[in-house]
Every structure is written in structure tokens, then in C-alpha cells.
Protein backbone atom coordinates (compact mmCIF):
# COMPACT_ATOMS: atom_id res chain seq x y z
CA UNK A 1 166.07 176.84 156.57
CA UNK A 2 168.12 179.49 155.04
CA UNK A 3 170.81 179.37 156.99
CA UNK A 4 171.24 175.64 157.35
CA UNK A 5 170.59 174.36 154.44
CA UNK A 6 173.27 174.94 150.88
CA UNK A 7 170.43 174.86 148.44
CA UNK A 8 168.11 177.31 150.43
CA UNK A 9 171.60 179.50 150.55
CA UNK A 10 171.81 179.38 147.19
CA UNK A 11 168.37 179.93 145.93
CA UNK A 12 168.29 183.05 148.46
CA UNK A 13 171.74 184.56 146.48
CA UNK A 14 170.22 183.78 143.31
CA UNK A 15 167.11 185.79 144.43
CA UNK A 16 169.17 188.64 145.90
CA UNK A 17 170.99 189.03 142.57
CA UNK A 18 168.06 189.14 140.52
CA UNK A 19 166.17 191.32 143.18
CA UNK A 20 169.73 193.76 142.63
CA UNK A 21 168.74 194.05 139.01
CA UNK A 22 165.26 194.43 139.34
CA UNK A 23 166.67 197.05 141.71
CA UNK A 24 168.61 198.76 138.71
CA UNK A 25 165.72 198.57 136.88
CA UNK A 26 163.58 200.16 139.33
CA UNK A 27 165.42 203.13 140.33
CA UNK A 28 166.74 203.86 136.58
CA UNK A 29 163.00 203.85 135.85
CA UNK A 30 162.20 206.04 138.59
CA UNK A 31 164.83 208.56 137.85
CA UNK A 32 163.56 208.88 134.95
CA UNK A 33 160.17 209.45 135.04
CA UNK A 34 160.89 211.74 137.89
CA UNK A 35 163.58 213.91 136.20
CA UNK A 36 162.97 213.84 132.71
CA UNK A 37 158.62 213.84 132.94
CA UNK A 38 158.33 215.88 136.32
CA UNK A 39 156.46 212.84 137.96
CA UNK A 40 155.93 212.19 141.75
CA UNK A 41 157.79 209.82 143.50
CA UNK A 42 154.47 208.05 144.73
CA UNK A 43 153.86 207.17 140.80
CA UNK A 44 157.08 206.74 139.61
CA UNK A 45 157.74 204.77 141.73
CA UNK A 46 155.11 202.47 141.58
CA UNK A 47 155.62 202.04 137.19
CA UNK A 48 158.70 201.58 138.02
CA UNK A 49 158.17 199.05 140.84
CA UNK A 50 155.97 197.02 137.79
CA UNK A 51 158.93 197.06 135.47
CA UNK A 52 160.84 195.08 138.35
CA UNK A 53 158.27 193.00 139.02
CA UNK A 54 158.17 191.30 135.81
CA UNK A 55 162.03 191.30 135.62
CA UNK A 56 162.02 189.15 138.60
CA UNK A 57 159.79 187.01 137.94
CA UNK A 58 161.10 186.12 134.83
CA UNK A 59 164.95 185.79 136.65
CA UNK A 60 163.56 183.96 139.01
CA UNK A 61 161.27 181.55 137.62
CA UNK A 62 163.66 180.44 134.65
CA UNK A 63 166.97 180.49 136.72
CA UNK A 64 167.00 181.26 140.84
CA UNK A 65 163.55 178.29 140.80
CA UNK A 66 163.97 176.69 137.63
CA UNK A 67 162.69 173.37 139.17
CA UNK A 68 159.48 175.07 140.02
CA UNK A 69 157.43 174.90 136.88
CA UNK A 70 154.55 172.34 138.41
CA UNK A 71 152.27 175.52 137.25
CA UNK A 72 151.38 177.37 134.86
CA UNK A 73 153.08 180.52 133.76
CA UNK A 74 150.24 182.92 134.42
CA UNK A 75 149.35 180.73 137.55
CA UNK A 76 152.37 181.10 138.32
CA UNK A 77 152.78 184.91 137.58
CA UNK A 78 149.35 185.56 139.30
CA UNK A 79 151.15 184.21 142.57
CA UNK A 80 154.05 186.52 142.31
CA UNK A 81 152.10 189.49 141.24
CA UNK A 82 149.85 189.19 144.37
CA UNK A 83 152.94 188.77 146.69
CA UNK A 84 154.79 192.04 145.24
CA UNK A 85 151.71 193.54 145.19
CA UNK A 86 151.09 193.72 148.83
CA UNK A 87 154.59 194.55 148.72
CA UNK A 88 153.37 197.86 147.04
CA UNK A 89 151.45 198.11 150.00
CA UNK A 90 154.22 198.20 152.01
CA UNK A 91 156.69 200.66 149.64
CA UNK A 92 154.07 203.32 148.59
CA UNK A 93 153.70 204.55 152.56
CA UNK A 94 157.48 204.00 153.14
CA UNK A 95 157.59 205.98 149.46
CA UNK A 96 155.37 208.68 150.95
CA UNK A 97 156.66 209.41 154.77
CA UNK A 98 160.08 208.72 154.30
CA UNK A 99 161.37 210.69 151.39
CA UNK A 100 160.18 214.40 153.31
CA UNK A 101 162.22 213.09 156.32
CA UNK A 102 165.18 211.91 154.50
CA UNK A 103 165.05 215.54 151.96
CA UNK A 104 165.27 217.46 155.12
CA UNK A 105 167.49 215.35 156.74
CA UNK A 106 170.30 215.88 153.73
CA UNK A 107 169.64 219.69 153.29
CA UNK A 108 169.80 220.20 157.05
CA UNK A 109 172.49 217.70 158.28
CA UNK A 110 174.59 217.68 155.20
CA UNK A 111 174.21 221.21 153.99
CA UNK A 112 173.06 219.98 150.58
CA UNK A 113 171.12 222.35 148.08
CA UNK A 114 167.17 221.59 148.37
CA UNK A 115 167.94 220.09 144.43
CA UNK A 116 170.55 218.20 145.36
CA UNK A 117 168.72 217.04 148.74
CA UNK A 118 165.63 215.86 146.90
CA UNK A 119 167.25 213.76 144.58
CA UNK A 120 169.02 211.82 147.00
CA UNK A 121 166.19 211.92 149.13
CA UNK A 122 164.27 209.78 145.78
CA UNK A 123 166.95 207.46 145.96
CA UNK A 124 167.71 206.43 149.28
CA UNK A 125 163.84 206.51 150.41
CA UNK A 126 163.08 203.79 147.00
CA UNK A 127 166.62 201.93 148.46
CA UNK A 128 165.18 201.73 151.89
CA UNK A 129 161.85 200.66 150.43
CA UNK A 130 163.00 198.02 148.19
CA UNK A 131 165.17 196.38 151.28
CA UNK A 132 162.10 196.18 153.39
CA UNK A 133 159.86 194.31 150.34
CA UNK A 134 162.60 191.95 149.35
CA UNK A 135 162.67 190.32 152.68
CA UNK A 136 159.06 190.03 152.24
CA UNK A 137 159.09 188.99 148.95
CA UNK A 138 161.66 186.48 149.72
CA UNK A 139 160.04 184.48 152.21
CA UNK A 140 156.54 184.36 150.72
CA UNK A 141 157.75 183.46 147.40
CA UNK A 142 159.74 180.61 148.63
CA UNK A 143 156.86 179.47 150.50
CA UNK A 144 154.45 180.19 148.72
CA UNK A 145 155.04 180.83 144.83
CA UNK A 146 157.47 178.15 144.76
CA UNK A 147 156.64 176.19 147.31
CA UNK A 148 156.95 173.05 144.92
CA UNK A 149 160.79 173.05 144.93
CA UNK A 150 162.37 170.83 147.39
């Protein structure tokens, strides 16, 4: 258990930090395929959701699970990719439906410019989205992916 247990503790820091740069990754990807190339948030954010992916999983396999190399790489890649992909499953709605909400909510409730508004609209909806998929990715990764570490 997580909360019990040092290693678990550990493993689930290690996982945060490397889900924080994936993070970094993600959302300098997305601002910049949605300011400098025009492109929707929906597929932005999803290419830049991909360049996380494999960030992590090469973070996490070679230091936050370096004990858990009983497969093979692209076994072992395979496993992650399916488990942030129905992740994707879960951002691209939260993606969609959230960032209208949260637009209007900062031209309206912080009397921000509609420009200004959008853009941290982008941001916060992808920052809500990627909190909600890391706790998902967490647990079936551990349980899953690499379930072969003790």
C-alpha cells in the first residue's frame, strides 16, 4: 500500500516527478502547436500527450521501476502505451467540455480579455486533465505494467 509501505512511497514520488516533467513536456508541446501552428486543443493536445508518454516511460522504466525489466522493452512499452492510452480516453472529453467552461469562466469572473481567457483556459483545462490520468496511470502501472517489482 502506498501509504504504508516506504518503497511504494517512494516509487509513487519517483513517478510523480517524472509524471511533472512529462507534464512540462506536454503543455510546452501544446502551447506550441496551439500558438505558433493555430491547432485545436483536442489535437494538440493529444501529440503532445504522445511526447509525454514516451518521456515517462522511459523515466520510469530506467529509474522510478528500474527492478522491473522481467520483459521486454516493447512488451513492456506495449503495456504502458495501452494504459495511457485509455488515459487519452479519459483527457480528450475532459480536453473538450472543460476548456469552454473554464474560457468563460476567466473572461466572465476575472474580467480577462477573450485572448487572454483562452489561453489560460488551454492551460488549466490540460492541468486538470493530466491530474485526473496520473492517478490512473499510477495505479494501473504499478499493478499492472510493473507488477513484477516487489
Amino acid at each position: 500500500m502506498i501509504l504504508t509501505d516506504d518503497r511504494e512511497r517512494v516509487r509513487f514520488l519517483k513517478f510523480a516527478t517524472v509524471g511533472a516533467i512529462g507534464s512540462v513536456i506536454d503543455i510546452g508541446v501544446m502551447n506550441l502547436l496551439t500558438h505558433f501552428l493555430g491547432m485545436r486543443l483536442v489535437y494538440a493536445g493529444s501529440i503532445s500527450f504522445m511526447c509525454a508518454v514516451f518521456s515517462n516511460f522511459t523515466l520510469n522504466r530506467y529509474w522510478t521501476y528500474p527492478d522491473s525489466r522481467s520483459r521486454p522493452l516493447m512488451h513492456q512499452l506495449g503495456m504502458f502505451f495501452l494504459v495511457n492510452s485509455i488515459g487519452i480516453g479519459i483527457r480528450i472529453p475532459t480536453l473538450h467540455y472543460a476548456e469552454p467552461l473554464m474560457a468563460q469562466a476567466f473572461e466572465n469572473m476575472a474580467h480577462l480579455s477573450h485572448a487572454t481567457a483562452e489561453s489560460l483556459a488551454k492551460n488549466a483545462t490540460l492541468i486538470l486533465a493530466i491530474g485526473i490520468v496520473m492517478i490512473w496511470n499510477f495505479f494501473i502501472n504499478r499493478y499492472w505494467t510493473y507488477n513484477d517489482v516487489d
